[in-house]
PDB file of N, CA and C in Angstrom:
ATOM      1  N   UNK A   1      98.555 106.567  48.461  1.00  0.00           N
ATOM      2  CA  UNK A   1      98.616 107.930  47.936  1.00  0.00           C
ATOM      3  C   UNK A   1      97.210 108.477  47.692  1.00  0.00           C
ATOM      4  N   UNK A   2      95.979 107.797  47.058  1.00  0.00           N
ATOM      5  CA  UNK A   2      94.977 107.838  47.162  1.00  0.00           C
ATOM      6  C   UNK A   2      94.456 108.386  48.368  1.00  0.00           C
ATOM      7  N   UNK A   3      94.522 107.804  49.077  1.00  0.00           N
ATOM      8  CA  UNK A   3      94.068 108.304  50.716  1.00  0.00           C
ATOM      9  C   UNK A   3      94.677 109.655  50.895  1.00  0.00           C
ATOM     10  N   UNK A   4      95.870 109.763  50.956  1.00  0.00           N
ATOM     11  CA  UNK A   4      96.754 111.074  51.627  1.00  0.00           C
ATOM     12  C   UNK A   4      95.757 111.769  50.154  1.00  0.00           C
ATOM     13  N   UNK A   5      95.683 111.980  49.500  1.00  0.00           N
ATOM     14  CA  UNK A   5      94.987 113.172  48.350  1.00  0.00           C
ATOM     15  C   UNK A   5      93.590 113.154  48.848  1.00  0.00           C
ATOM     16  N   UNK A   6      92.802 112.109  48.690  1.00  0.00           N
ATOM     17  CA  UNK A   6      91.522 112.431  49.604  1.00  0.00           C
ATOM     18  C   UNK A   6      91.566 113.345  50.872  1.00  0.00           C
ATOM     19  N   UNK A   7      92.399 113.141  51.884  1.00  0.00           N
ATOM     20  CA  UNK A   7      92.426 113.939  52.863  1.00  0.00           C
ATOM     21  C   UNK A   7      92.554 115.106  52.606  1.00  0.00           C
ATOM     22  N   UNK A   8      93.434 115.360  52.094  1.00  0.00           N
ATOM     23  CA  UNK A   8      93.609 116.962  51.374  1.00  0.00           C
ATOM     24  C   UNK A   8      92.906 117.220  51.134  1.00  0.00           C
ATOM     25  N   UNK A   9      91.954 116.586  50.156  1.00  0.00           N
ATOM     26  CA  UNK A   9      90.886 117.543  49.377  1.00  0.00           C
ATOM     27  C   UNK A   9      89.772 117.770  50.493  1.00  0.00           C
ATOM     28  N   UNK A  10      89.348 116.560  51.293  1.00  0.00           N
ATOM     29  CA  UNK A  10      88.483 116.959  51.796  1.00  0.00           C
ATOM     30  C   UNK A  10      89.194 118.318  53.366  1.00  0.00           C
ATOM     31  N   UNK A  11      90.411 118.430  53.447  1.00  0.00           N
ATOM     32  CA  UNK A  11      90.323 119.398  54.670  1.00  0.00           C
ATOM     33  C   UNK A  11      90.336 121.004  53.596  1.00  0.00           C
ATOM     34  N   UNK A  12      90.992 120.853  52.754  1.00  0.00           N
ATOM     35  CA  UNK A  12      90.394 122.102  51.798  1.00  0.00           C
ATOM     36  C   UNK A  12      88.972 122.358  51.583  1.00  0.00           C
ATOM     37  N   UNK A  13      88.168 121.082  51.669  1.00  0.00           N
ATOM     38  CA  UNK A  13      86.940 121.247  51.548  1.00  0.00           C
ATOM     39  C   UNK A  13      86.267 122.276  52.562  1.00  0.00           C
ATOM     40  N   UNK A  14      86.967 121.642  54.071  1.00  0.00           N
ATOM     41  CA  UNK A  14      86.237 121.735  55.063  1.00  0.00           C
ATOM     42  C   UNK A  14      87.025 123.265  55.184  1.00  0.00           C
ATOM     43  N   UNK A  15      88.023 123.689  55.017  1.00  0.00           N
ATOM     44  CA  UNK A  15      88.615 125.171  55.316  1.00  0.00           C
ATOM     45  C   UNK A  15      87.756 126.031  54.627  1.00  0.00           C
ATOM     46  N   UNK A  16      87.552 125.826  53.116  1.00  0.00           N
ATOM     47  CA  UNK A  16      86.742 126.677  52.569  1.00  0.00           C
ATOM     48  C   UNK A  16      84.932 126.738  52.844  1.00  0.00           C
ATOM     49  N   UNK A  17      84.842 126.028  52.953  1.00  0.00           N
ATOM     50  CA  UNK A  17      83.496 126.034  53.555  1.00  0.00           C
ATOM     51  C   UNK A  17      83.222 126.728  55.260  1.00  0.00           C
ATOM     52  N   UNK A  18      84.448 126.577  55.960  1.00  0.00           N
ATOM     53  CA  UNK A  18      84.570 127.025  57.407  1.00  0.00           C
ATOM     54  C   UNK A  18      84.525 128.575  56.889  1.00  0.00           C
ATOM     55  N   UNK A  19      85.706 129.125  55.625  1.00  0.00           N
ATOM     56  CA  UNK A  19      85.559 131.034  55.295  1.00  0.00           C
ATOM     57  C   UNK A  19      84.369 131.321  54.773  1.00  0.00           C
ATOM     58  N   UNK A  20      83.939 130.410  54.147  1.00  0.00           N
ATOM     59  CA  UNK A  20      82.335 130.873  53.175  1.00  0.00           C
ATOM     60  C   UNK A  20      81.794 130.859  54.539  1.00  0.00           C
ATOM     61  N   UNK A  21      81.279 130.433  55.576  1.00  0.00           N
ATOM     62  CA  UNK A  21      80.257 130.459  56.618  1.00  0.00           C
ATOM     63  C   UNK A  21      80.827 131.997  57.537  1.00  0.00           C
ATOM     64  N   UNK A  22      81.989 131.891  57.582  1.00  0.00           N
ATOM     65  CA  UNK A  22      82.131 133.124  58.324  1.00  0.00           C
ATOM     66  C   UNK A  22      82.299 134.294  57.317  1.00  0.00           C
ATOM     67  N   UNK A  23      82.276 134.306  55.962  1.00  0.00           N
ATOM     68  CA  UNK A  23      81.799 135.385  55.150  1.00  0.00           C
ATOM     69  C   UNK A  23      80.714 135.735  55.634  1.00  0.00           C
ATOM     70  N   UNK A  24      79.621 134.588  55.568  1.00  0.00           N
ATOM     71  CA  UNK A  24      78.185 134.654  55.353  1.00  0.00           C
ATOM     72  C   UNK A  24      78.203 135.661  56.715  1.00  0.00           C
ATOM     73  N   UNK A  25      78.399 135.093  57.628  1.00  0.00           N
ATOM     74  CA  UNK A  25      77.540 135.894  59.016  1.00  0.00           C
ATOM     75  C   UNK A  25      78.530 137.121  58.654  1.00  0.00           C
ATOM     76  N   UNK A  26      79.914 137.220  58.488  1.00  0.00           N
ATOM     77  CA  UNK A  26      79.828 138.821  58.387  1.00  0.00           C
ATOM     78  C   UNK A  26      79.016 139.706  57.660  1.00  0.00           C
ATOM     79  N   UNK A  27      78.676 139.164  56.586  1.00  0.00           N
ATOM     80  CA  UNK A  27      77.997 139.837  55.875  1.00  0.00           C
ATOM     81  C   UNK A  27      76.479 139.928  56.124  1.00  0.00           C
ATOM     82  N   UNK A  28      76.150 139.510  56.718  1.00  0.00           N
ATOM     83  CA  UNK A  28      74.487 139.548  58.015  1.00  0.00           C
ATOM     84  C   UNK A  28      74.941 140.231  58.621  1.00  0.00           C
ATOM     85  N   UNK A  29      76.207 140.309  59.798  1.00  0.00           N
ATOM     86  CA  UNK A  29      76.378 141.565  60.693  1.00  0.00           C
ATOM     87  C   UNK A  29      76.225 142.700  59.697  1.00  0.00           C
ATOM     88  N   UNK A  30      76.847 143.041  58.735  1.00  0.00           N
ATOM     89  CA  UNK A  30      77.244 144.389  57.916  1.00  0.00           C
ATOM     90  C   UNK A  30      76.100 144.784  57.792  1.00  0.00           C
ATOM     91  N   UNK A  31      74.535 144.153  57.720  1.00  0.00           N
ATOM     92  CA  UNK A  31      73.302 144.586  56.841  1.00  0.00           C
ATOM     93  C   UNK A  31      72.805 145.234  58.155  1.00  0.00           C
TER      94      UNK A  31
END
């Protein structure tokens, strides 16, 4: 169970970090 919750957290990790990066460059295009 340990494992299966690690995974989770880390692909939430990796989803939110994937929208923060494509925030970022939209928000460089916008300027």
């Amino acid at each position: 169970e340990i494992l299966e919750l690690l995974k989770s957290i880390w692909q939430i990790l990796g989803i939110t970090r994937t929208i923060h990066g494509i925030c970022y460059v939209w928000v460089l295009f916008q300027q």
